[in-house]
Protein backbone atom coordinates (compact mmCIF):
# COMPACT_ATOMS: atom_id res chain seq x y z
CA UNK A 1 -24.67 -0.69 -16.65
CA UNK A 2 -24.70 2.49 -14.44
CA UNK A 3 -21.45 4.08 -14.20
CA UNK A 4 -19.34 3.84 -11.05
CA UNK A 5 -19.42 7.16 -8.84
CA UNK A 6 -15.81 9.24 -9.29
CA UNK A 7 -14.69 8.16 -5.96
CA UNK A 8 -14.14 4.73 -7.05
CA UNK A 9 -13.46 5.44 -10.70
CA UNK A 10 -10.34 7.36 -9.15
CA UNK A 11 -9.94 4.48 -6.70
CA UNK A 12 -9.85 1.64 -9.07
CA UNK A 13 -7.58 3.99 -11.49
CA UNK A 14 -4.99 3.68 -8.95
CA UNK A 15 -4.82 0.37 -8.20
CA UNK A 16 -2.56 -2.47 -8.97
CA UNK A 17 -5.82 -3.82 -10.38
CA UNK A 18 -6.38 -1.70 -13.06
CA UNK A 19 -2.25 -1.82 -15.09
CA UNK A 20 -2.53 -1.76 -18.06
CA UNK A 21 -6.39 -1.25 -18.44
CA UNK A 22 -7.55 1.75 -20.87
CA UNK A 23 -10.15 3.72 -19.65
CA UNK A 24 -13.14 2.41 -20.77
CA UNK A 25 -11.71 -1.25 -19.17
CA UNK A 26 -11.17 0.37 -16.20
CA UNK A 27 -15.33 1.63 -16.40
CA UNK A 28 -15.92 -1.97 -16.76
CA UNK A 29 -14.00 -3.11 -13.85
CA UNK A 30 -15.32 -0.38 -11.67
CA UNK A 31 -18.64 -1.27 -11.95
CA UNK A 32 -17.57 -5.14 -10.56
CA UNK A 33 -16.33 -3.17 -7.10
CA UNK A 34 -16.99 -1.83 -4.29
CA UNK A 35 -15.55 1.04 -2.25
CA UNK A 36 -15.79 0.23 1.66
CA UNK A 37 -14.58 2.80 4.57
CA UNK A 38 -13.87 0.54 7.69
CA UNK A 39 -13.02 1.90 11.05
CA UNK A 40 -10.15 1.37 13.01
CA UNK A 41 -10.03 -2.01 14.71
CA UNK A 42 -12.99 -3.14 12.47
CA UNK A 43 -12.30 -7.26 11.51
CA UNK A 44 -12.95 -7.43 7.68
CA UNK A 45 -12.57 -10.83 7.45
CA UNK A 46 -12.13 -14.05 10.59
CA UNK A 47 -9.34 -16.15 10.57
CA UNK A 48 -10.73 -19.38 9.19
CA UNK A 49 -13.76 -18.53 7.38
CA UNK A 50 -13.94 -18.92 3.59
CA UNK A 51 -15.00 -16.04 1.57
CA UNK A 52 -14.83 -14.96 -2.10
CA UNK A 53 -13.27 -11.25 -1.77
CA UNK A 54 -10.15 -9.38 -2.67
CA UNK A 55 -9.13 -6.44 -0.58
CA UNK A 56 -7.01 -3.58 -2.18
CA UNK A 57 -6.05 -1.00 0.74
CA UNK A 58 -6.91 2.28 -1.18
CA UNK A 59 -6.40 4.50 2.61
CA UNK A 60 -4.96 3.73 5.51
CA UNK A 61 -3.98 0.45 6.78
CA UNK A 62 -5.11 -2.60 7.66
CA UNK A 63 -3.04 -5.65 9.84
CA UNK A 64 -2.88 -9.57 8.84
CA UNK A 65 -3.43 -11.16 12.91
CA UNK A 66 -3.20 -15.00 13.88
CA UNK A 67 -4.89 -15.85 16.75
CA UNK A 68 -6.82 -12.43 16.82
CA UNK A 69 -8.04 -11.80 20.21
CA UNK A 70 -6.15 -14.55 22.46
CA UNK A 71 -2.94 -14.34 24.32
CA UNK A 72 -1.66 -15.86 20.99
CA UNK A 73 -2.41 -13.16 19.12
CA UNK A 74 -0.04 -12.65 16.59
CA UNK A 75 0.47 -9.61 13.75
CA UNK A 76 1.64 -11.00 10.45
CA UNK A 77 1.83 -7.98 8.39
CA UNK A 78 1.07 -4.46 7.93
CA UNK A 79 -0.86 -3.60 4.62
CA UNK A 80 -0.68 -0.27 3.08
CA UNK A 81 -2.30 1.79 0.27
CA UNK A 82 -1.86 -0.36 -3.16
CA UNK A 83 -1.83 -3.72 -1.19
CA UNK A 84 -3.89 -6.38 -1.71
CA UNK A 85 -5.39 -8.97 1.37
CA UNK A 86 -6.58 -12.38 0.53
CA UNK A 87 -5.19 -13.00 -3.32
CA UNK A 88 -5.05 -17.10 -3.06
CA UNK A 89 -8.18 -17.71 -1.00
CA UNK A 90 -9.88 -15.50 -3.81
CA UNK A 91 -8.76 -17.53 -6.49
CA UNK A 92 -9.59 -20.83 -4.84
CA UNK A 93 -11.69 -20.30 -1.78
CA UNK A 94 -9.43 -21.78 0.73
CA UNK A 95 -9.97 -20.67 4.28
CA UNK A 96 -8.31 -18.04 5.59
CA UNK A 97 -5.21 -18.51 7.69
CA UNK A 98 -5.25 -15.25 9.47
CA UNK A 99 -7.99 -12.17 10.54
CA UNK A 100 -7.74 -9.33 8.50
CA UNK A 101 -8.65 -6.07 10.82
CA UNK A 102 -8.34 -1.97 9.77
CA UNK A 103 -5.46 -0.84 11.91
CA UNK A 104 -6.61 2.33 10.96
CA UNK A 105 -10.01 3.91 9.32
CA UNK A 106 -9.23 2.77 5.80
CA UNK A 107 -11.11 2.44 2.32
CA UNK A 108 -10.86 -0.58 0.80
CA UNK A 109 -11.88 -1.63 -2.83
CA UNK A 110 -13.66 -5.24 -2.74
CA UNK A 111 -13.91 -7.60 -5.30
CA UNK A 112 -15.48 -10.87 -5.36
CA UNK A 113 -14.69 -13.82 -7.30
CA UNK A 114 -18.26 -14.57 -8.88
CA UNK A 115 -17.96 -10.69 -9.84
CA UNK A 116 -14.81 -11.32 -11.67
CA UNK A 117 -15.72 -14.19 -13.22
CA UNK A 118 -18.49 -12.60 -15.18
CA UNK A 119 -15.80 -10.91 -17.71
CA UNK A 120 -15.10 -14.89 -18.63
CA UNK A 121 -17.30 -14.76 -21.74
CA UNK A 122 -17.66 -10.54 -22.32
CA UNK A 123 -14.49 -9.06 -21.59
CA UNK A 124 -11.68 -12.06 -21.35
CA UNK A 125 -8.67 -9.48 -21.31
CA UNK A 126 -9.95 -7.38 -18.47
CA UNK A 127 -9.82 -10.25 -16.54
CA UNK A 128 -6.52 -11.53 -17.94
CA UNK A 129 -5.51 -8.16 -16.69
CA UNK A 130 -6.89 -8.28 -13.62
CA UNK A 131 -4.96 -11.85 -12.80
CA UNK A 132 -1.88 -11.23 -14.10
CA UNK A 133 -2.15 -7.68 -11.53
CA UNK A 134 -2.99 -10.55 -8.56
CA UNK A 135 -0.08 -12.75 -9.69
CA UNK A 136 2.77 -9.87 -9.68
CA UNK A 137 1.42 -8.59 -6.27
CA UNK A 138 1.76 -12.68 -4.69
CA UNK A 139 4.83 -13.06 -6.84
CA UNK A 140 6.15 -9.79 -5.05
CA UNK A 141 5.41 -11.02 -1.45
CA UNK A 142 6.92 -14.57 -2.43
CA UNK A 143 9.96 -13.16 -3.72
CA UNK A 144 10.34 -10.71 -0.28
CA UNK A 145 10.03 -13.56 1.83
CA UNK A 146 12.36 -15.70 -0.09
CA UNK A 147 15.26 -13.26 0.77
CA UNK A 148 14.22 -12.59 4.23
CA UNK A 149 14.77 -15.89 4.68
CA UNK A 150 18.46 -15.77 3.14
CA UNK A 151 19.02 -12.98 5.09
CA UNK A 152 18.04 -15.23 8.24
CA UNK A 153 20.01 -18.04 7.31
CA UNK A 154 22.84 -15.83 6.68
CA UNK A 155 22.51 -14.01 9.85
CA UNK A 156 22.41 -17.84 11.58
CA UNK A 157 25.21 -19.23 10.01
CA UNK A 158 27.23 -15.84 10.12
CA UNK A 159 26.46 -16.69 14.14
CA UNK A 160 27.41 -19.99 14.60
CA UNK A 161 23.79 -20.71 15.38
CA UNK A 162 23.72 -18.52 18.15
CA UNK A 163 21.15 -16.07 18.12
């Protein structure tokens, strides 16, 4: 296996992806991705295509749309630096429900799945690693949106329903 240029050595270091990975692990990893520079208003990925890649946002930003380009059009969310973009449909190739465009120029680290997957039989605790780093980031989002949504109901209630 070659070994990864420093840019994404350092790139992968940082990320969420690589907790709890020692250095040689994180060599192994680094060699599954890729490190991408987008440009502003560049679509990474169409709302309801299917696709096999993670996104981690290692620069700049990049925005979650619905309905990208219509009078619909929609922003969902603003990821920054350390975020990740597309964990379920990774794991289980779903379509996706939203575009995903660079607000900004950004770098992105890319993984995809069939990448991943090849530390099955080699290196199971890398990837072990690697999922359990996916499931804290969707179990952080899940957990935010749970208490906006108290916070909502609160506000609502608090208001007698008007609002």
């Amino acid at each position: 296996m070659n070994k990864p240029a420093a840019s994404l050595l350092e790139a992968v270091r940082a990320s969420r992806l690589a907790e709890g990975l020692s250095d040689g692990e994180i060599n192994i990893l680094a060699g599954l991705l890729s490190l991408e520079s987008v440009e502003a208003k560049q679509v990474l990925a169409r709302e309801g295509s299917v696709d096999n890649r993670l996104y981690a946002v290692v620069e700049g930003s990049l925005v979650i749309v619905k309905h990208e380009g219509t009078p619909d059009e929609t922003r969902l969310a603003t990821l920054k630096p350390g975020d990740f973009a597309h964990e379920l449909g990774f794991l289980d190739g779903a379509p996706r429900h939203a575009s995903l465009l660079a607000e900004s120029a950004a770098r992105v680290l890319v993984l995809e799945r069939e990448k991943l997957e090849t530390l099955i039989d080699t290196h199971p605790w890398i990837l072990y690693r690697v999922m359990c780093a996916i499931v804290r980031t969707v179990h952080r989002v899940q957990t935010r949106l749970a208490m906006q949504a108290t916070e909502l109901t609160n506000y609502i209630v608090k208001q007698h329903g008007r609002y």
